[in-house]
C-alpha atoms as a PDB file:
ATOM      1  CA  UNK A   1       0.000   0.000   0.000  1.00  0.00           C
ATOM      2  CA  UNK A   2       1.019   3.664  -0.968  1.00  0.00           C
ATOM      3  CA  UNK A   3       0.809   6.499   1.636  1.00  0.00           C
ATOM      4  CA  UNK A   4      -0.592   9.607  -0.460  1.00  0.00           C
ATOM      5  CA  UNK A   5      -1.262  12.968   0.315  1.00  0.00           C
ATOM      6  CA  UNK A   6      -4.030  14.813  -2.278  1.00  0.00           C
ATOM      7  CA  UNK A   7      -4.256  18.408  -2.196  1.00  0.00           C
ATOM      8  CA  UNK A   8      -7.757  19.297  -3.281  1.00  0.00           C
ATOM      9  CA  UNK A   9      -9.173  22.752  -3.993  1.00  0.00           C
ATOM     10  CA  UNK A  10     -12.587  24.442  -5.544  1.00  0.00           C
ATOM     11  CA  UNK A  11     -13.702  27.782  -5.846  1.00  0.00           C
ATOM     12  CA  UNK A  12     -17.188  26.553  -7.289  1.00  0.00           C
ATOM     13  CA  UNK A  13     -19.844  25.609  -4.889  1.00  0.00           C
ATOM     14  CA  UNK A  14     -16.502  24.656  -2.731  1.00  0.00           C
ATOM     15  CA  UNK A  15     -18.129  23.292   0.118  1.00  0.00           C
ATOM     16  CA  UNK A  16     -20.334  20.792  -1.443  1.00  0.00           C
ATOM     17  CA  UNK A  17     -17.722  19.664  -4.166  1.00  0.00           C
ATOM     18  CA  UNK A  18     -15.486  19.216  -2.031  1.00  0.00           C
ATOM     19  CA  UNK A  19     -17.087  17.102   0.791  1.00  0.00           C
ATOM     20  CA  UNK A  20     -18.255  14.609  -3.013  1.00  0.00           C
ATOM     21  CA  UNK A  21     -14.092  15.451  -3.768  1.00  0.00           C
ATOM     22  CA  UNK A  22     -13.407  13.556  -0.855  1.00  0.00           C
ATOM     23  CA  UNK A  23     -16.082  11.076  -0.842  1.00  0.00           C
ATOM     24  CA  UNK A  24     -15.469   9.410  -4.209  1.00  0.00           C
ATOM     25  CA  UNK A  25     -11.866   8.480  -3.719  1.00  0.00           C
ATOM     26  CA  UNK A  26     -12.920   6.735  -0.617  1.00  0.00           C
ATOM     27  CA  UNK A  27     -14.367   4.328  -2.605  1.00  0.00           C
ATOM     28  CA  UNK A  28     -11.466   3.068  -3.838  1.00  0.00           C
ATOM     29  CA  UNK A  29      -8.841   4.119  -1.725  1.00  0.00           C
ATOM     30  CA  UNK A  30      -8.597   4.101   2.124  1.00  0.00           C
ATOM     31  CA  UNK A  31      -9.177   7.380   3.844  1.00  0.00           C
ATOM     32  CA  UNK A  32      -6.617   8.373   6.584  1.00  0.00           C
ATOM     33  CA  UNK A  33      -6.763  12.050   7.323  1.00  0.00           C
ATOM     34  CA  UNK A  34      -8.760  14.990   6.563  1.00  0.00           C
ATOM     35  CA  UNK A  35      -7.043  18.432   6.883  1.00  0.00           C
ATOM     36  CA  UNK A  36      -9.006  21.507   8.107  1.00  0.00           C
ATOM     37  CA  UNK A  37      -9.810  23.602   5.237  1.00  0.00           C
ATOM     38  CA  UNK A  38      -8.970  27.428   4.309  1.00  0.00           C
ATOM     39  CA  UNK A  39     -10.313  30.012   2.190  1.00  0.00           C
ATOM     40  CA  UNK A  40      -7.858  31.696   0.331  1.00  0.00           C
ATOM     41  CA  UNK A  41      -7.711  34.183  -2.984  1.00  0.00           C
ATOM     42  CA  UNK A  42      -8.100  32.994  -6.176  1.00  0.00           C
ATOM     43  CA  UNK A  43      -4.300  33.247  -7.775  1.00  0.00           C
ATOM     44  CA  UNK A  44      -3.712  34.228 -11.064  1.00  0.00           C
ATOM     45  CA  UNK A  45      -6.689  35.324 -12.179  1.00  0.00           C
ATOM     46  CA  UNK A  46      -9.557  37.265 -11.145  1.00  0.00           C
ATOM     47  CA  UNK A  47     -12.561  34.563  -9.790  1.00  0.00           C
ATOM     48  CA  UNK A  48     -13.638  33.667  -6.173  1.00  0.00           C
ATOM     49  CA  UNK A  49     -11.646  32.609  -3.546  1.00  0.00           C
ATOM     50  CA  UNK A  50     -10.471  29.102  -2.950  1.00  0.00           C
ATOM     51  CA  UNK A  51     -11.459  26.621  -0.490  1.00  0.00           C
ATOM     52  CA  UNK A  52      -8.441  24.179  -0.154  1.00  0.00           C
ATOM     53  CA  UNK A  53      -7.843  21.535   1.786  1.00  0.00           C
ATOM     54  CA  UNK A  54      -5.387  17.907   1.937  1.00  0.00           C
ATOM     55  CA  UNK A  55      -5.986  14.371   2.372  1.00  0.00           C
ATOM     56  CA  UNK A  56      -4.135  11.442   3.475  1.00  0.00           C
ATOM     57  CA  UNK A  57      -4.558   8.448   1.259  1.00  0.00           C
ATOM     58  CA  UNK A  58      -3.687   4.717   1.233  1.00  0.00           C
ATOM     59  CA  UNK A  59      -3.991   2.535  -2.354  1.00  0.00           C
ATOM     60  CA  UNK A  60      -2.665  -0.604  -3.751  1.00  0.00           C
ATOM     61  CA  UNK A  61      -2.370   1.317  -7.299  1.00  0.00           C
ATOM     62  CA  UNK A  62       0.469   2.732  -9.330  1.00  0.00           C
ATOM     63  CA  UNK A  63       0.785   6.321  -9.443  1.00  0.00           C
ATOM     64  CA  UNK A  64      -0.149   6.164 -13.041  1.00  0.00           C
ATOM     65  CA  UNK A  65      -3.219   4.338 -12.161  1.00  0.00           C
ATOM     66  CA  UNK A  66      -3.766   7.308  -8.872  1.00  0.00           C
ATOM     67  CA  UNK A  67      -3.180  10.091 -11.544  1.00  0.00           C
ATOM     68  CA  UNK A  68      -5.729   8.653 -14.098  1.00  0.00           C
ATOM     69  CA  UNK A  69      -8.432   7.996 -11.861  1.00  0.00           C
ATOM     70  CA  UNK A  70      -7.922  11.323 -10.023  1.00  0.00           C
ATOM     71  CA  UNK A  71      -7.920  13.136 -13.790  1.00  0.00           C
ATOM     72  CA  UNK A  72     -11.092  11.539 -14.651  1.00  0.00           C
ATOM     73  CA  UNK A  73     -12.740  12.284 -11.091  1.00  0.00           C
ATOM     74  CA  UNK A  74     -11.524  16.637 -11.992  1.00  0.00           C
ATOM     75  CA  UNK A  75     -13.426  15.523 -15.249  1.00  0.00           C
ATOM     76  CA  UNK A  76     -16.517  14.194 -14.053  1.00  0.00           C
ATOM     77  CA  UNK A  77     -17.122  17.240 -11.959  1.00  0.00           C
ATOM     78  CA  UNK A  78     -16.996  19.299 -15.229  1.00  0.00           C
ATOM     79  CA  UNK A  79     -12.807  20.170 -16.167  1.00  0.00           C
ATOM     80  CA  UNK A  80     -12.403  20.107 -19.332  1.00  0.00           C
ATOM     81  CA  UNK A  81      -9.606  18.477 -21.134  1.00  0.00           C
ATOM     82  CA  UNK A  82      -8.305  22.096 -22.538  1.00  0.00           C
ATOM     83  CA  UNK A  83      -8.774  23.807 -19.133  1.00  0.00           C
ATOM     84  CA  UNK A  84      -6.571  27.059 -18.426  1.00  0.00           C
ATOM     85  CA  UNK A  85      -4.145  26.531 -15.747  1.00  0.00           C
ATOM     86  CA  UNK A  86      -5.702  29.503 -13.193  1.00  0.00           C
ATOM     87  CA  UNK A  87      -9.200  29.633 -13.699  1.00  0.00           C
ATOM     88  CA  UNK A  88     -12.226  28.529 -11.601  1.00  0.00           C
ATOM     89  CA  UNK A  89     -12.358  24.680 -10.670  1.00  0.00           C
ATOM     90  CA  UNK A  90     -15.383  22.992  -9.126  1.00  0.00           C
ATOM     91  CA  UNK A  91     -12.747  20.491  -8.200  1.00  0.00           C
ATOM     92  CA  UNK A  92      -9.302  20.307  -8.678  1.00  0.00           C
ATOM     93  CA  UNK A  93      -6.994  17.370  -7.159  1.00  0.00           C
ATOM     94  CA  UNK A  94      -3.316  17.431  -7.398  1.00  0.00           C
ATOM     95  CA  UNK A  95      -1.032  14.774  -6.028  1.00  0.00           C
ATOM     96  CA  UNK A  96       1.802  16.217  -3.498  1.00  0.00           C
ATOM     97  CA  UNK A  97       3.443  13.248  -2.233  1.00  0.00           C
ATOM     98  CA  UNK A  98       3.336   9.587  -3.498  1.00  0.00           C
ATOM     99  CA  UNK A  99       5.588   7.416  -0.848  1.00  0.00           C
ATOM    100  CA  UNK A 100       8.963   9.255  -0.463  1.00  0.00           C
ATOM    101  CA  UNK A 101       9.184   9.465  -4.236  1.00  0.00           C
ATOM    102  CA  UNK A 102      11.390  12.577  -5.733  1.00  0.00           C
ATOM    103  CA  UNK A 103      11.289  13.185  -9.490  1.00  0.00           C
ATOM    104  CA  UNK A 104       9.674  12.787 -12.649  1.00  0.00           C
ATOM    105  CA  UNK A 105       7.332   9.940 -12.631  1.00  0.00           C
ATOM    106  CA  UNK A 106       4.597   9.201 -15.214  1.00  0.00           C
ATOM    107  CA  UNK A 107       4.632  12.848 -16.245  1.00  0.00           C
ATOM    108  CA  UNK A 108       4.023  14.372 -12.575  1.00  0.00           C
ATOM    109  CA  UNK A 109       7.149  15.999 -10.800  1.00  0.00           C
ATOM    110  CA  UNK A 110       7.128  14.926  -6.813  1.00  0.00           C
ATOM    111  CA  UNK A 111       6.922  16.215  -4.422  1.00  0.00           C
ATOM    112  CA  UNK A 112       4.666  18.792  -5.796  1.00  0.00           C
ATOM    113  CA  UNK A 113       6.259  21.611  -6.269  1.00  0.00           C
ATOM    114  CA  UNK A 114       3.532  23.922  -4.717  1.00  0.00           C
ATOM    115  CA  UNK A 115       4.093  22.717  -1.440  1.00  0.00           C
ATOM    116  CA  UNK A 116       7.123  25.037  -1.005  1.00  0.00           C
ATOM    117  CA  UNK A 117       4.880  27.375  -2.934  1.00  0.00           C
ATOM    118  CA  UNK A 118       1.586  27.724  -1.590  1.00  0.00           C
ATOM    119  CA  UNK A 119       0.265  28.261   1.656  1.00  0.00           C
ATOM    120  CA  UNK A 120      -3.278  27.007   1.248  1.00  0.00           C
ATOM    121  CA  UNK A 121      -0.451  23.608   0.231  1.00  0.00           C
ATOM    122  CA  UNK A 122       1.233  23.833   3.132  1.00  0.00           C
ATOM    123  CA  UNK A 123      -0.637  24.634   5.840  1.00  0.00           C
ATOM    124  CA  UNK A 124      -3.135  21.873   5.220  1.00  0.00           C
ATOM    125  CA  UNK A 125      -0.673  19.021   4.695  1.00  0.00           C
ATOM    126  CA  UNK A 126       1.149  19.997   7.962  1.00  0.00           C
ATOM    127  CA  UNK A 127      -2.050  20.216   9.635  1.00  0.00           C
ATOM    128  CA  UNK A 128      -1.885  16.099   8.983  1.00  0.00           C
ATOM    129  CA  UNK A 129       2.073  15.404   8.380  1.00  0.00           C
ATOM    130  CA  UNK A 130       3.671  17.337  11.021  1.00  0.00           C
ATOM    131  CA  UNK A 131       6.800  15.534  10.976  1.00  0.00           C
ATOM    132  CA  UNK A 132       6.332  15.342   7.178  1.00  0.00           C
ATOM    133  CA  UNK A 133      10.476  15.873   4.599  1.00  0.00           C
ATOM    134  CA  UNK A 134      10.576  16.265   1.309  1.00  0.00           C
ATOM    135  CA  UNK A 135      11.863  13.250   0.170  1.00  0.00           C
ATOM    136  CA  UNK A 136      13.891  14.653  -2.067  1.00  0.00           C
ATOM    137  CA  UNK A 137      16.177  16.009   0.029  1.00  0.00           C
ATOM    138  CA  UNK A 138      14.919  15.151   3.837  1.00  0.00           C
ATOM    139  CA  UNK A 139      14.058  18.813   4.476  1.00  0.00           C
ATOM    140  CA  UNK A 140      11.576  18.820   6.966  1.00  0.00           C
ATOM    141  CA  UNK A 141       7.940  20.610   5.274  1.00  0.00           C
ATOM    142  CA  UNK A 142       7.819  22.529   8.322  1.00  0.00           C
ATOM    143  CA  UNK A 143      11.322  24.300   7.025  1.00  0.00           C
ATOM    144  CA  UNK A 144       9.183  25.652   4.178  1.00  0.00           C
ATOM    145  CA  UNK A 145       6.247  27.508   6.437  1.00  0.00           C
ATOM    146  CA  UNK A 146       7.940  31.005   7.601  1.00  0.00           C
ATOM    147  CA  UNK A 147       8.656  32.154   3.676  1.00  0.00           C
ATOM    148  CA  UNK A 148       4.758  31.457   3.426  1.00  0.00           C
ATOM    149  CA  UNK A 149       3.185  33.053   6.528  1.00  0.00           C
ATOM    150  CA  UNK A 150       2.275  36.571   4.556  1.00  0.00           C
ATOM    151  CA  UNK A 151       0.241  34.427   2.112  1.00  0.00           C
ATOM    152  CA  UNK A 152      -3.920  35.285   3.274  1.00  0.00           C
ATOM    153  CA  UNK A 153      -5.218  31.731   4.644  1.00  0.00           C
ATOM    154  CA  UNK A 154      -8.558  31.709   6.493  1.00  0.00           C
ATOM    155  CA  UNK A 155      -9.322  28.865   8.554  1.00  0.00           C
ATOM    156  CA  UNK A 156     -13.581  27.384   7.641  1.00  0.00           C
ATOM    157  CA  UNK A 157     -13.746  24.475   8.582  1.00  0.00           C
ATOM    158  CA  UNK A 158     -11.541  22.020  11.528  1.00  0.00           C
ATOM    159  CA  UNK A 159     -10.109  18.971  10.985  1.00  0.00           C
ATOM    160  CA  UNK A 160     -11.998  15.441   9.886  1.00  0.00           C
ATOM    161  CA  UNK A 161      -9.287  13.454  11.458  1.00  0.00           C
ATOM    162  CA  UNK A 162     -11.907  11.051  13.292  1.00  0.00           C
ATOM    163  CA  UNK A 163     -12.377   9.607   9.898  1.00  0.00           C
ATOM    164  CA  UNK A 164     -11.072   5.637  10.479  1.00  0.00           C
ATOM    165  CA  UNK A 165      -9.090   3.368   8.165  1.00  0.00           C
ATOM    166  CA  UNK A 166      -9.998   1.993   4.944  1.00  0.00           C
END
């Protein structure tokens, strides 16, 4: 089994999308942890703000297979295949760390870049992986938070942690 942490975001009817976000993959993967979410401005573009949030995953697939299914889950709740890189998402799922993979694998650079980026990245996936490095060079994520703390984040929702293995 792969450990997997999903950062998911929406910025269209947020709240419901992504409560179905995280619902649907825990059909076929085990749920671990559920971040607290945070509202944050829309980057890049002009649109409404973000609702953000990261989950801790367990599957038995390939990280081809993960990226795929994830793809087709953005697609089913209406991305299309041409969609402009900042624009409004009613659900947008990227894949931040697979294992303690580092590089270029099937077309996806991990860790995800925008977790030294990012904030409403960060915050979340310490929120659940205190004691989380990047695995590609052991730096500890929490390294990472200070060059982030002028970046707006607004806590809306606490944590789902109660929410039991697969």
């Amino acid at each position: 089994m792969s450990r997997v942490f999903l950062g998911l975001g929406s910025n269209i009817d947020a709240e419901q999308n992504l409560a179905a976000g995280i619902a649907r993959p825990s059909q076929q993967y085990s749920l671990l942890r559920v971040s607290p979410w945070y509202r944050s401005p829309a980057m890049g573009f002009d649109g409404p703000d973000f609702i953000n949030l990261v989950v801790e995953i367990e599957c038995a697939c390939s990280l081809a297979e993960l990226a795929a299914g994830l793809k087709q889950l953005e697609f089913d709740f209406g991305r299309s295949v041409d969609a402009v890189k900042y624009s409004s998402r009613a659900l947008d799922i990227d894949i931040l760390l697979f294992d303690d993979l580092a590089g270029e694998f099937a077309g996806l650079q991990l860790p995800r870049s925008d977790i030294q980026q990012f904030a409403f990245v960060l915050r979340p996936l310490l929120d659940i992986f205190p004691d989380g490095v990047d695995p590609a060079d052991g730096t500890p994520l929490t390294h990472y938070w200070p060059a982030l703390t002028d970046q707006p984040l607004y806590p809306v929702r606490a944590s789902q942690n109660s929410i039991a293995r697969g």
